[in-house]
Protein backbone atom coordinates (compact mmCIF):
# COMPACT_ATOMS: atom_id res chain seq x y z
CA UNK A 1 -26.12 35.10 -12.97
CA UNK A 2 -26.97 37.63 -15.53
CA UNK A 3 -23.86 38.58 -17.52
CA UNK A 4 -25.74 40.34 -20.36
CA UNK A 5 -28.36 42.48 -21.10
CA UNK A 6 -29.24 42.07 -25.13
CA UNK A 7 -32.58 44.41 -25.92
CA UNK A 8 -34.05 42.99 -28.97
CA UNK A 9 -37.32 43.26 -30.89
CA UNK A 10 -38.54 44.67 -34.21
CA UNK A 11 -38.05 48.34 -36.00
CA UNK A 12 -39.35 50.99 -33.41
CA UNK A 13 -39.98 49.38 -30.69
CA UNK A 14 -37.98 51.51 -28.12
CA UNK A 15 -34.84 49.42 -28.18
CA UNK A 16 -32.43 52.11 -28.19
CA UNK A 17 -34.07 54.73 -26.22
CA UNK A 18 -34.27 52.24 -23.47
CA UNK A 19 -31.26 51.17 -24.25
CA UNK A 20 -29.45 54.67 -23.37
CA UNK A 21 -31.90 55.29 -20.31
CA UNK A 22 -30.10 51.97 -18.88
CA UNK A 23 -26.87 52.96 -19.46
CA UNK A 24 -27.29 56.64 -17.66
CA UNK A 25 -28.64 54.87 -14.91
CA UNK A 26 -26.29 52.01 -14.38
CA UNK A 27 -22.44 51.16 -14.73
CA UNK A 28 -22.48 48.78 -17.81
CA UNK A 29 -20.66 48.24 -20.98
CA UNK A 30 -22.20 49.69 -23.51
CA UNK A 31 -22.56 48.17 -27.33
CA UNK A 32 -24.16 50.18 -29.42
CA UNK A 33 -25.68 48.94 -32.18
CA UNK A 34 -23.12 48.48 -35.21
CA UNK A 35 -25.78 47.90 -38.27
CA UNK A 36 -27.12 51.45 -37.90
CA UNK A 37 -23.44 52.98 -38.14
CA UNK A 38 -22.30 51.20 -41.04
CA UNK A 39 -25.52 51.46 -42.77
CA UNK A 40 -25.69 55.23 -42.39
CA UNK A 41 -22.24 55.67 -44.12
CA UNK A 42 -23.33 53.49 -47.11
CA UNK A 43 -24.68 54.86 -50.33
CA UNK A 44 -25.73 51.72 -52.06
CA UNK A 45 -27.94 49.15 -51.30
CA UNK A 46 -26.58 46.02 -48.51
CA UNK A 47 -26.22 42.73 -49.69
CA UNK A 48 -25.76 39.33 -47.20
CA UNK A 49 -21.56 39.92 -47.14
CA UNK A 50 -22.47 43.53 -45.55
CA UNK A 51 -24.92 41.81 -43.19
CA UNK A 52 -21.93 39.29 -42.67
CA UNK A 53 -19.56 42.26 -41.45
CA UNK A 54 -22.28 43.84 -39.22
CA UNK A 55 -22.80 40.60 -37.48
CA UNK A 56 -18.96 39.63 -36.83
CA UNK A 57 -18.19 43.91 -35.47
CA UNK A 58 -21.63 43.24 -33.80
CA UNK A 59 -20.82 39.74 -31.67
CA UNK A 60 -17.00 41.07 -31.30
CA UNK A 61 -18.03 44.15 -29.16
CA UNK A 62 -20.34 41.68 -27.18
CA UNK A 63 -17.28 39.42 -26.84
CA UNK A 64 -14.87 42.67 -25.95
CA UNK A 65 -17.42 43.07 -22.89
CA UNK A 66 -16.64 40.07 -21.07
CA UNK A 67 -13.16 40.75 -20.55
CA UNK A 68 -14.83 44.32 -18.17
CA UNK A 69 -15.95 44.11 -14.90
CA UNK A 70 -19.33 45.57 -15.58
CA UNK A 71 -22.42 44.28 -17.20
CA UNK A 72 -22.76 43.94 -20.62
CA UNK A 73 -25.54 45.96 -22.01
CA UNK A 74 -26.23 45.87 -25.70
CA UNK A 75 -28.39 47.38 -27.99
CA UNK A 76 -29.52 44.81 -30.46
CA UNK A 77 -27.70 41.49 -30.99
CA UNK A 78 -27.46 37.86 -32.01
CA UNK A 79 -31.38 37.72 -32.49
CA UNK A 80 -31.73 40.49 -34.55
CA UNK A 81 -29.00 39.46 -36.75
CA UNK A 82 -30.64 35.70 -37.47
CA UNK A 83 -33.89 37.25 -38.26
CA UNK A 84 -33.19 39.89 -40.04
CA UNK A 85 -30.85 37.43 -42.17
CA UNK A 86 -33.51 35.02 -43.03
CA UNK A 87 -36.10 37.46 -43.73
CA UNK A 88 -33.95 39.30 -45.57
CA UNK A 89 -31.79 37.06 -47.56
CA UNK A 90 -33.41 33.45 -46.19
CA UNK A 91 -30.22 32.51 -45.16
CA UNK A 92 -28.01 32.08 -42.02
CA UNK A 93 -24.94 33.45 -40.43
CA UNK A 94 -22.38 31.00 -38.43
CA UNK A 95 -21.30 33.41 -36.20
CA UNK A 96 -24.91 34.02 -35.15
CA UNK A 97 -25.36 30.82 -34.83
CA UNK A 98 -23.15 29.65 -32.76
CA UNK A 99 -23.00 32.93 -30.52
CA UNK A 100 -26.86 31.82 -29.68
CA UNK A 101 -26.10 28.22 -29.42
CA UNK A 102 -23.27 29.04 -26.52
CA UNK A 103 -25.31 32.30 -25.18
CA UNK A 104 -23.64 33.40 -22.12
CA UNK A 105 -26.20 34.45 -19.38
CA UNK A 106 -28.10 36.52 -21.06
CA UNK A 107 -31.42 37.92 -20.35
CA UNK A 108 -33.22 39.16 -23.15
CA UNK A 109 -35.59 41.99 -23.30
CA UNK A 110 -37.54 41.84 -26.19
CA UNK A 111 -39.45 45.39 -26.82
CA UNK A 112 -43.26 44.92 -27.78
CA UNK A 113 -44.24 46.98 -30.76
CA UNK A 114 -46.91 49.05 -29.16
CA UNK A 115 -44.74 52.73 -29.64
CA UNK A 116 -45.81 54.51 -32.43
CA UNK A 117 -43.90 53.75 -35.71
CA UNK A 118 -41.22 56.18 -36.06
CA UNK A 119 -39.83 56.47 -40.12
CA UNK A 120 -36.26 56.48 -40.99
CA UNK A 121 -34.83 55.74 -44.03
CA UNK A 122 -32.95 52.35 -42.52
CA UNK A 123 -36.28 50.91 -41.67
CA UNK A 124 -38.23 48.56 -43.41
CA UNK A 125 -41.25 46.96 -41.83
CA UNK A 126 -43.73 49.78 -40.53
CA UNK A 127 -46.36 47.38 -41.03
CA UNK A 128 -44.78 43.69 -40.12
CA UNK A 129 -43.72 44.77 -37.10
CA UNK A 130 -45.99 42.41 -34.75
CA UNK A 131 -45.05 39.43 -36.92
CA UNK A 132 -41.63 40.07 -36.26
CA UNK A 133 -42.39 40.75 -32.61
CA UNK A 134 -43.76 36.93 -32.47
CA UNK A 135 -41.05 35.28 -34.23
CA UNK A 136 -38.57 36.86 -31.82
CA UNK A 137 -40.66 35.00 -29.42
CA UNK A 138 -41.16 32.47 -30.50
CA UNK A 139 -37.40 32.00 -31.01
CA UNK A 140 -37.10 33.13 -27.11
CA UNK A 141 -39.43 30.47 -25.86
CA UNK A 142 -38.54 27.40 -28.36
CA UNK A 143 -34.37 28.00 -26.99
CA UNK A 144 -35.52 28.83 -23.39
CA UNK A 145 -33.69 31.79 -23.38
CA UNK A 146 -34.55 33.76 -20.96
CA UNK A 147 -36.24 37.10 -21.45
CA UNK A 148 -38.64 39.76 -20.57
CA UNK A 149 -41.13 41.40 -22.73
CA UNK A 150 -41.09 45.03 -22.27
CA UNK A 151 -44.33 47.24 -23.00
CA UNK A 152 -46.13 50.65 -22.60
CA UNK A 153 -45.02 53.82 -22.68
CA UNK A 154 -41.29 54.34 -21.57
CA UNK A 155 -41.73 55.47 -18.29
CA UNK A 156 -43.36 51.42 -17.97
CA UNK A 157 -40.52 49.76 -19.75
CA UNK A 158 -38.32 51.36 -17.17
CA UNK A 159 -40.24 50.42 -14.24
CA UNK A 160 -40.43 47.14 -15.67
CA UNK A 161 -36.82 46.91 -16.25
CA UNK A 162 -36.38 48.39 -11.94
CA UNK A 163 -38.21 45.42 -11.19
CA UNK A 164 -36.23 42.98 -12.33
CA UNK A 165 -34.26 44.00 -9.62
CA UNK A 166 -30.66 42.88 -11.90
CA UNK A 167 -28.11 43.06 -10.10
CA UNK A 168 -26.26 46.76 -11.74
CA UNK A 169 -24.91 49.45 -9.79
CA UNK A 170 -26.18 52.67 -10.50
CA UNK A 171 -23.78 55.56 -11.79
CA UNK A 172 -22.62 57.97 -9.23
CA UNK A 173 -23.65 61.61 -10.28
């Protein structure tokens, strides 16, 4: 059974936006995405030890999830933390590591680049962004996680996501 929801994929790709459409229309627990807060507040360059810190306030709000009675919906996660560490820095973080190796029934969906880039000074791949796209893939397939590659315009990444027919209970308005 699906625990988990983890929406991954590269820069500006629609993670967050359908990200925040899932959690006005369903009963989850939300983790937002911790990188973009801490980043924003800095005023100097990050190094590996920052991407360190993002990774373990990152995994611990996934882990603070389990202990709720709702789905566990988070923007970004393990899989963007790995890759961004080895393209970034070539190098690895435990705690990412081992969160993927004991992944707790998760379904991954893994936003195809196909939205117009959007710029923002935290971004850095406007053009690398289906190479990135393929090695989240790739990384997908080769663990057999499983995951579902969502693409179009919003309005198809949420039918796409309706179809899946998960098992959420929608908010009461």
């Amino acid at each position: 059974m699906v625990k988990q929801i983890i929406v991954t994929g590269p820069e500006s790709s629609g993670k967050t936006t359908i990200v925040h459409w899932l959690n006005n229309q369903f009963n989850v627990f939300l983790v937002e995405e911790y990188a973009r807060t801490y980043l924003e507040a800095r005023t100097t360059a990050y190094t590996f030890e920052d991407l360190e810190h993002i990774a373990t306030q990152q995994l611990g709000s996934m882990e603070a999830g389990f202990n709720q009675d709702l789905m566990v919906l988070s923007d970004t996660g393990p899989l963007v933390l790995k890759i961004w560490a080895a393209e970034k820095f070539g190098k690895q973080i435990p705690a990412v590591e081992h969160y993927l190796a004991s992944d707790r029934a998760s379904l991954y969906l893994l936003c195809a680049p196909d939205m117009p880039w959007e710029a923002d000074p935290l971004r850095e791949h406007p053009t690398d962004r289906q190479r990135l796209f393929d090695l989240y893939e790739q990384y997908l397939k080769a663990s057999a996680l499983p995951y579902v590659v969502l693409q179009g315009n919003m309005e198809n990444r949420q039918q796409q996501v309706k179809d899946l027919k998960l098992p959420l209970i929608e908010r009461q308005s």
